[in-house]
C-alpha atoms as a PDB file:
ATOM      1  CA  UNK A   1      43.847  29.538  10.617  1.00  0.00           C
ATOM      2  CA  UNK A   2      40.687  30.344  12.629  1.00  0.00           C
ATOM      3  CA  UNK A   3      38.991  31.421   9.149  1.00  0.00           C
ATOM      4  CA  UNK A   4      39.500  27.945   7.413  1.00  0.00           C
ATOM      5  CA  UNK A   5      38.146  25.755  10.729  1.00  0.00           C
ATOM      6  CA  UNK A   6      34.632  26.877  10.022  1.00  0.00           C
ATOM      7  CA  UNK A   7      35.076  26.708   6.039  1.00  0.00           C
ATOM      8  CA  UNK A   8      36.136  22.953   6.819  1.00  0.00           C
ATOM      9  CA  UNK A   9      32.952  22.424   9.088  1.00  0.00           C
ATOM     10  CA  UNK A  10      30.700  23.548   6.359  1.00  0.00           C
ATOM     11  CA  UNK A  11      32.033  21.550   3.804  1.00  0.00           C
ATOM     12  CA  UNK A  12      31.565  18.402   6.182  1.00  0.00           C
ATOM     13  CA  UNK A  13      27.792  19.351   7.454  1.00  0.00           C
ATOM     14  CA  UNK A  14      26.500  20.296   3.978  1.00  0.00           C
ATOM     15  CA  UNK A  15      25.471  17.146   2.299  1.00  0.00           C
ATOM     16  CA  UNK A  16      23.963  16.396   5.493  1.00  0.00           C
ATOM     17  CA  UNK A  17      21.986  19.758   5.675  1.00  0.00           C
ATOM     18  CA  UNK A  18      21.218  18.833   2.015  1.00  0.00           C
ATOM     19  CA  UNK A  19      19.938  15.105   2.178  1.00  0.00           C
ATOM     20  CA  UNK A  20      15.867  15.339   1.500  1.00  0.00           C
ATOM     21  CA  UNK A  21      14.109  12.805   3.800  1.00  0.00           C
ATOM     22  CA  UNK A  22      14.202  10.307   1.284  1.00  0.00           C
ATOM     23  CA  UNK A  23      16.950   9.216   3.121  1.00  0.00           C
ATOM     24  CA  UNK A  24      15.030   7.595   5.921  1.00  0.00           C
ATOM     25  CA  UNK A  25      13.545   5.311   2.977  1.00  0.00           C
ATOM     26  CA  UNK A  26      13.335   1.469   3.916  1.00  0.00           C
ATOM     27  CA  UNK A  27      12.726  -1.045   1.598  1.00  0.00           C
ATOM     28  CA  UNK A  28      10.439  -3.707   3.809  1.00  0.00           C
ATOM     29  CA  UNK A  29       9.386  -6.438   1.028  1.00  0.00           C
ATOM     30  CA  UNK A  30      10.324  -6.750  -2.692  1.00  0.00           C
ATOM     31  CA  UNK A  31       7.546  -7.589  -4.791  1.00  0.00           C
ATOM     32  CA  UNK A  32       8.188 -11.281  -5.139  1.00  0.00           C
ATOM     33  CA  UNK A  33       8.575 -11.463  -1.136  1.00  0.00           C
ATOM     34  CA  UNK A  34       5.188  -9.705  -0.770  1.00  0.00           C
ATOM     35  CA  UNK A  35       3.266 -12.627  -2.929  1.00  0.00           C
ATOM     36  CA  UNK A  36       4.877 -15.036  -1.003  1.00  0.00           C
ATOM     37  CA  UNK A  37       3.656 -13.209   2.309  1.00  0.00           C
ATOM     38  CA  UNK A  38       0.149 -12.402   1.079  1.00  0.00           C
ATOM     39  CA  UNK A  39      -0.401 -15.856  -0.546  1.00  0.00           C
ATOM     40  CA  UNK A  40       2.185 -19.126   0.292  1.00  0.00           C
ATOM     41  CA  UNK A  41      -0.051 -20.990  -1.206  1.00  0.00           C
ATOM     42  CA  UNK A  42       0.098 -19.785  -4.346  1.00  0.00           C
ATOM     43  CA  UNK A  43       2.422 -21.471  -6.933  1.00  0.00           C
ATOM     44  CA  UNK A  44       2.265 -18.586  -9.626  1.00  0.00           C
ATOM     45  CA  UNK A  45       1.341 -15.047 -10.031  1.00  0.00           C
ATOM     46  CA  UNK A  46       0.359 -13.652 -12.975  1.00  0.00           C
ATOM     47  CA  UNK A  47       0.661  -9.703 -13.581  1.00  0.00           C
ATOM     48  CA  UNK A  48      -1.715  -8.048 -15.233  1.00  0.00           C
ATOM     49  CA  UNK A  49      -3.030  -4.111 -15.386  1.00  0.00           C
ATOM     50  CA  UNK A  50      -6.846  -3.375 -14.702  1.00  0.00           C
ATOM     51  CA  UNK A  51      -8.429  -0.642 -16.402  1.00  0.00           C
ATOM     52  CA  UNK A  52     -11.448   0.661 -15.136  1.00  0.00           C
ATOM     53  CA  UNK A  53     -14.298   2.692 -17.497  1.00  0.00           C
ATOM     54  CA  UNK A  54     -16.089   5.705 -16.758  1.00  0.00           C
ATOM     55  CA  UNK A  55     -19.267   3.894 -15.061  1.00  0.00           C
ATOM     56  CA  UNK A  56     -16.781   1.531 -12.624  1.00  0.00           C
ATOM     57  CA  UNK A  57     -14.853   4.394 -12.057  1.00  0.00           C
ATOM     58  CA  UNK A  58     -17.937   6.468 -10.227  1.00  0.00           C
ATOM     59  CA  UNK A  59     -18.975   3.357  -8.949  1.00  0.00           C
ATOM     60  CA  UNK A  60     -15.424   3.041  -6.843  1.00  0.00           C
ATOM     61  CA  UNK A  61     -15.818   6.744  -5.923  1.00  0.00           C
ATOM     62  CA  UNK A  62     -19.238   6.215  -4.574  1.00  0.00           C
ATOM     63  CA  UNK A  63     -18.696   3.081  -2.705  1.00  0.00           C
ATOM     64  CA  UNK A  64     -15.030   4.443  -1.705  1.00  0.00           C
ATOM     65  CA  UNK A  65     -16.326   8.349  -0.684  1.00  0.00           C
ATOM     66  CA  UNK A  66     -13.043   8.768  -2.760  1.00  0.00           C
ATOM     67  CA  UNK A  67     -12.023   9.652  -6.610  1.00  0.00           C
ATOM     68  CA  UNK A  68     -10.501   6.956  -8.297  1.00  0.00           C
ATOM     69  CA  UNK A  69      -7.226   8.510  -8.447  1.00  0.00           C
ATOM     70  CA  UNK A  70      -6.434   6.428 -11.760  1.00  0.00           C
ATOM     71  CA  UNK A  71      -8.317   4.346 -14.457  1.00  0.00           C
ATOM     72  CA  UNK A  72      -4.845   2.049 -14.478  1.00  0.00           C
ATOM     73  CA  UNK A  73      -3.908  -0.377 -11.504  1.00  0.00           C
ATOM     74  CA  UNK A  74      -0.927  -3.314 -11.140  1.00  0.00           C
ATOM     75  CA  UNK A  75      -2.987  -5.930 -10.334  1.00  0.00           C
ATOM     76  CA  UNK A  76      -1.431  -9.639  -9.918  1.00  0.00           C
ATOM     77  CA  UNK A  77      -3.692 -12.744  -9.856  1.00  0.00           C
ATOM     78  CA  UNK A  78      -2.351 -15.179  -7.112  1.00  0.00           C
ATOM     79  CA  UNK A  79      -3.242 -19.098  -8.784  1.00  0.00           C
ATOM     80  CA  UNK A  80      -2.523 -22.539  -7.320  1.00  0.00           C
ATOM     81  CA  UNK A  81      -1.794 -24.428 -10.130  1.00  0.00           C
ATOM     82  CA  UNK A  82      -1.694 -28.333  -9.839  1.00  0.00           C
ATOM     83  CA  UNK A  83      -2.705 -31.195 -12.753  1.00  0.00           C
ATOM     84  CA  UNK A  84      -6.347 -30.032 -12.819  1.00  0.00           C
ATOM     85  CA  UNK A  85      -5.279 -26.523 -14.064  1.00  0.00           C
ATOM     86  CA  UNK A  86      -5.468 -23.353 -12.486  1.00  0.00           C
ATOM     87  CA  UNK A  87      -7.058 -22.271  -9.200  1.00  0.00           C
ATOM     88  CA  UNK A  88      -7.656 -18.509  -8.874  1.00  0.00           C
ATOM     89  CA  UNK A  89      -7.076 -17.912  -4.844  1.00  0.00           C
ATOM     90  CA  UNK A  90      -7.320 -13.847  -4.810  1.00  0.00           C
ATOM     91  CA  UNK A  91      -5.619 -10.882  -5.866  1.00  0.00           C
ATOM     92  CA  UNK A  92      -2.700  -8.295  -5.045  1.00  0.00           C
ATOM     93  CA  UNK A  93      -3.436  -4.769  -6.088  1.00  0.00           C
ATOM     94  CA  UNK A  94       0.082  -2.326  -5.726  1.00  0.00           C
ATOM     95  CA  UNK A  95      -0.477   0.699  -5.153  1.00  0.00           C
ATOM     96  CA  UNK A  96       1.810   4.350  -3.390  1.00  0.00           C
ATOM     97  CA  UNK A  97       0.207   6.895  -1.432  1.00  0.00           C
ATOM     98  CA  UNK A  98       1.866  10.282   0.341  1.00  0.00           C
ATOM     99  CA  UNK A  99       2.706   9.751   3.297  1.00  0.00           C
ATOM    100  CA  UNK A 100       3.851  13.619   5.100  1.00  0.00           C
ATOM    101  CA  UNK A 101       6.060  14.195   2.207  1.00  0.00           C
ATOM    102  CA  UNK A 102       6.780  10.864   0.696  1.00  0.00           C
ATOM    103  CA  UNK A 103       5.204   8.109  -0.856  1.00  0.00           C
ATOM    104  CA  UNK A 104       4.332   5.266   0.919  1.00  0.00           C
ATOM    105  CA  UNK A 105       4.798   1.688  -1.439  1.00  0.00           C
ATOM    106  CA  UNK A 106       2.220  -0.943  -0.011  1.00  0.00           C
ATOM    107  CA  UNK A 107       0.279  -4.075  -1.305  1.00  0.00           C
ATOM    108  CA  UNK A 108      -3.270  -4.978  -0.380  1.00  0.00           C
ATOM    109  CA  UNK A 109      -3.928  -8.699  -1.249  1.00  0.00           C
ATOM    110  CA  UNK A 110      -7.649  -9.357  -1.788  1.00  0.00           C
ATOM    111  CA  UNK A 111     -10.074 -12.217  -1.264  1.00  0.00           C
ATOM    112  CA  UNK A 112     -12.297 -13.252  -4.527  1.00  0.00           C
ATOM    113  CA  UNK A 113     -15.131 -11.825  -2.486  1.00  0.00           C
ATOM    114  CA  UNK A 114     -13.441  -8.846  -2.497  1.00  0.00           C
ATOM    115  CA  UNK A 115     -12.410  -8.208   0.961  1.00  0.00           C
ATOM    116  CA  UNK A 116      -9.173  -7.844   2.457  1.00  0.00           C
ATOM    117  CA  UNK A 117      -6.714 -10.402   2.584  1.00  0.00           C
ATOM    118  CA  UNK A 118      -4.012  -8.641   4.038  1.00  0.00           C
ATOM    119  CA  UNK A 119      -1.980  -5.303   3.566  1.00  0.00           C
ATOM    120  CA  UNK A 120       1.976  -4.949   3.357  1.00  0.00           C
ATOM    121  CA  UNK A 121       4.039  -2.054   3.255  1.00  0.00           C
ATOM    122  CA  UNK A 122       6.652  -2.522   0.849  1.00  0.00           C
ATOM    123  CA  UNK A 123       8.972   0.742   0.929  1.00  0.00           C
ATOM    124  CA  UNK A 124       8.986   3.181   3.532  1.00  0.00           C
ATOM    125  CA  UNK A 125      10.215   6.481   2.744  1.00  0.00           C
ATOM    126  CA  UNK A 126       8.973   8.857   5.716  1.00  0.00           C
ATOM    127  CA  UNK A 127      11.236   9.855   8.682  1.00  0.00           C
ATOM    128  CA  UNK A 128       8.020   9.308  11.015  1.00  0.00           C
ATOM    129  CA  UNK A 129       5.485   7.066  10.961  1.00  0.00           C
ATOM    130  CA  UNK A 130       6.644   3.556  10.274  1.00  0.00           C
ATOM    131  CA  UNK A 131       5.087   2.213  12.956  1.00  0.00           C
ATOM    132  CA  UNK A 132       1.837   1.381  10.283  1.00  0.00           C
ATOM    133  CA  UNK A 133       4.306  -1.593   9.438  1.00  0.00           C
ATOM    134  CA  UNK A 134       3.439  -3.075  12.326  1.00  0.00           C
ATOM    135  CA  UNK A 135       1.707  -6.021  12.370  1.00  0.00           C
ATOM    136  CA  UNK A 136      -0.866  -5.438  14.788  1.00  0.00           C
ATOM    137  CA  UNK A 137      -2.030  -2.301  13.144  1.00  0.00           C
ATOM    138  CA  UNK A 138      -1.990  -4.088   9.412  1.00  0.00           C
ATOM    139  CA  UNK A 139      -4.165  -6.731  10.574  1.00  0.00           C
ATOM    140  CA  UNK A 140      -7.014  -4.271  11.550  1.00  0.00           C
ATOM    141  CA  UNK A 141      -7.494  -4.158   7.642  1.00  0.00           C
ATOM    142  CA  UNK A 142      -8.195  -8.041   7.369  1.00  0.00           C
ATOM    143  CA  UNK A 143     -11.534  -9.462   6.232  1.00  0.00           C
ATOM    144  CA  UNK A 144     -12.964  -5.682   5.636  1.00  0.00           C
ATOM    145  CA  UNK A 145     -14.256  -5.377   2.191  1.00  0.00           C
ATOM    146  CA  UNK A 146     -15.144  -1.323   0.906  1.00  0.00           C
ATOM    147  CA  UNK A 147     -18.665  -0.872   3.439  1.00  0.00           C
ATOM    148  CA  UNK A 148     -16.940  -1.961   6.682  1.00  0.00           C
ATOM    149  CA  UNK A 149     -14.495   0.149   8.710  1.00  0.00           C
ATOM    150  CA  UNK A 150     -12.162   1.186   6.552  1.00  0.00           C
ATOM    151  CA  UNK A 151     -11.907   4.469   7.908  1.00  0.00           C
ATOM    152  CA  UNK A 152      -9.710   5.758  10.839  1.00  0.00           C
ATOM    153  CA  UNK A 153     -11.782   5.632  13.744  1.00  0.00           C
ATOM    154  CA  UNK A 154     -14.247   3.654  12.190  1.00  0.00           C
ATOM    155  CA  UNK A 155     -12.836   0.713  12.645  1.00  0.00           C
ATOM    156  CA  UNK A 156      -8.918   1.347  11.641  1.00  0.00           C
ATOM    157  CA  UNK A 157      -7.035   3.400  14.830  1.00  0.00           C
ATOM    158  CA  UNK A 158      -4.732   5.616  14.194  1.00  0.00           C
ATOM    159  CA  UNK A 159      -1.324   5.899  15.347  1.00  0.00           C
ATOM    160  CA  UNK A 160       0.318   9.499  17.001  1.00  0.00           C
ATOM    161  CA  UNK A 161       2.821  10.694  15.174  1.00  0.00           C
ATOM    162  CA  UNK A 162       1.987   8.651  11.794  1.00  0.00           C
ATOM    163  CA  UNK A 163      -1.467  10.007  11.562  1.00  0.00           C
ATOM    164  CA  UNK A 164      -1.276  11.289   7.938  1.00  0.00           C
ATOM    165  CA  UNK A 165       0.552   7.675   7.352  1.00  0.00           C
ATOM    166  CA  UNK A 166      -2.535   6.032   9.358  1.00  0.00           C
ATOM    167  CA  UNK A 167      -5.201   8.395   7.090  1.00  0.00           C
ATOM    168  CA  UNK A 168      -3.667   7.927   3.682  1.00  0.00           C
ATOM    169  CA  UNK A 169      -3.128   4.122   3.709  1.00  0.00           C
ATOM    170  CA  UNK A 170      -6.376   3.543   4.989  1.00  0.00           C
ATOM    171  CA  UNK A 171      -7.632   5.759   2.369  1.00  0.00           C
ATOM    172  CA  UNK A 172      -5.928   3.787  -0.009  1.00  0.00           C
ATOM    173  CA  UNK A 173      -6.871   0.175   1.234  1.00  0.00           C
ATOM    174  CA  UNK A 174     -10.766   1.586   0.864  1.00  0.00           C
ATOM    175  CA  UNK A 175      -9.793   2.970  -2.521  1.00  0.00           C
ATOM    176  CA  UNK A 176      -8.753  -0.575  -3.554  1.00  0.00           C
ATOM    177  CA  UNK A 177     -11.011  -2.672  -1.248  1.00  0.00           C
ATOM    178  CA  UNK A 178     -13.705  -0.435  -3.826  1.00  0.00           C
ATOM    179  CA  UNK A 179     -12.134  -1.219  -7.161  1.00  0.00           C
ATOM    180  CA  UNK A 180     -12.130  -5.441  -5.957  1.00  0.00           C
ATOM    181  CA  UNK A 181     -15.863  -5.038  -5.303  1.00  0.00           C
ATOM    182  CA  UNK A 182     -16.439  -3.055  -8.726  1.00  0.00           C
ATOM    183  CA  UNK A 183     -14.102  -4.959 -11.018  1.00  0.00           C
ATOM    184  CA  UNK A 184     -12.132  -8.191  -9.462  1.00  0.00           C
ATOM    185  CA  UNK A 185     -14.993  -9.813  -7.307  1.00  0.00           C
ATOM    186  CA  UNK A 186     -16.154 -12.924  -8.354  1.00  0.00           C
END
């Protein structure tokens, strides 16, 4: 009897000593909820992908001080439509970065002068860390377009124990703060 006891305990503790850390994943915002967040005053959203050439891609790593990452990018245009037509009011540009181990789902609306609107995280899948969903550390990322502090101690603090977190999604919000200014500004 003593023998089967621990074969028992095993069988109970090893899809726990199994589960990858995906399991900490939180969904924060669906996509549709983020548009409404980022812009309420927009009455339709239209998706569309951006595709960046050779030339606008060195152009984003120069003004970024990072690659590209990818000529492709999910970009949706945020309107206000009324009788008159259609009022362009900014952009959303979707985007994942690593977090430790796992990506990190976020949204960076954008002005039409290409700075930053505001930045959600939209799926969470880190066991550490989620404190860059709060509010107060999002908003450090508002009205910054690709030349001003977007950098982690330049303007963006970091958090303890979500520094890569911090560092990546900062990254990222440069990144895309660069492509606006290269290929979206208006």
């Amino acid at each position: 009897m003593k023998t089967s006891a621990p074969l028992v305990l095993s069988a109970l503790t090893l899809p726990l000593a199994l589960a990858s850390g995906s399991a900490f994943a939180t969904q924060y915002l669906s996509l549709e909820q983020a548009q409404q967040v980022i812009f309420p005053e927009a009455n339709a959203f239209k998706p569309t992908t951006l595709t960046l050439n050779l030339e606008q891609m060195q152009q984003v790593e120069k003004l970024a001080g990072l690659s590209a990452r990818s000529v492709a990018w999910r970009v949706i245009a945020a309107y206000q439509s009324d009788k008159q037509g259609d009022k362009l009011l900014g952009y959303i540009v979707l985007d994942e970065v690593i977090g430790k181990f796992e990506l990190i789902s976020y949204a960076v609306g954008l002005q039409l002068d290409a700075s930053v609107r505001q930045v959600e995280i939209l799926t969470y899948r880190e066991s550490h860390g989620f404190e860059i969903r709060n509010a107060n550390w999002r908003k450090q990322f508002v009205g910054k377009n690709a030349s001003t502090g977007l950098k982690v101690g330049e303007g963006v603090a970091n958090i303890s124990g979500a520094t890569l977190s911090c560092a990546h999604v900062t990254d990222g919000v440069r990144r895309i703060a660069a492509i606006a200014q290269v290929a979206l500004k208006k």
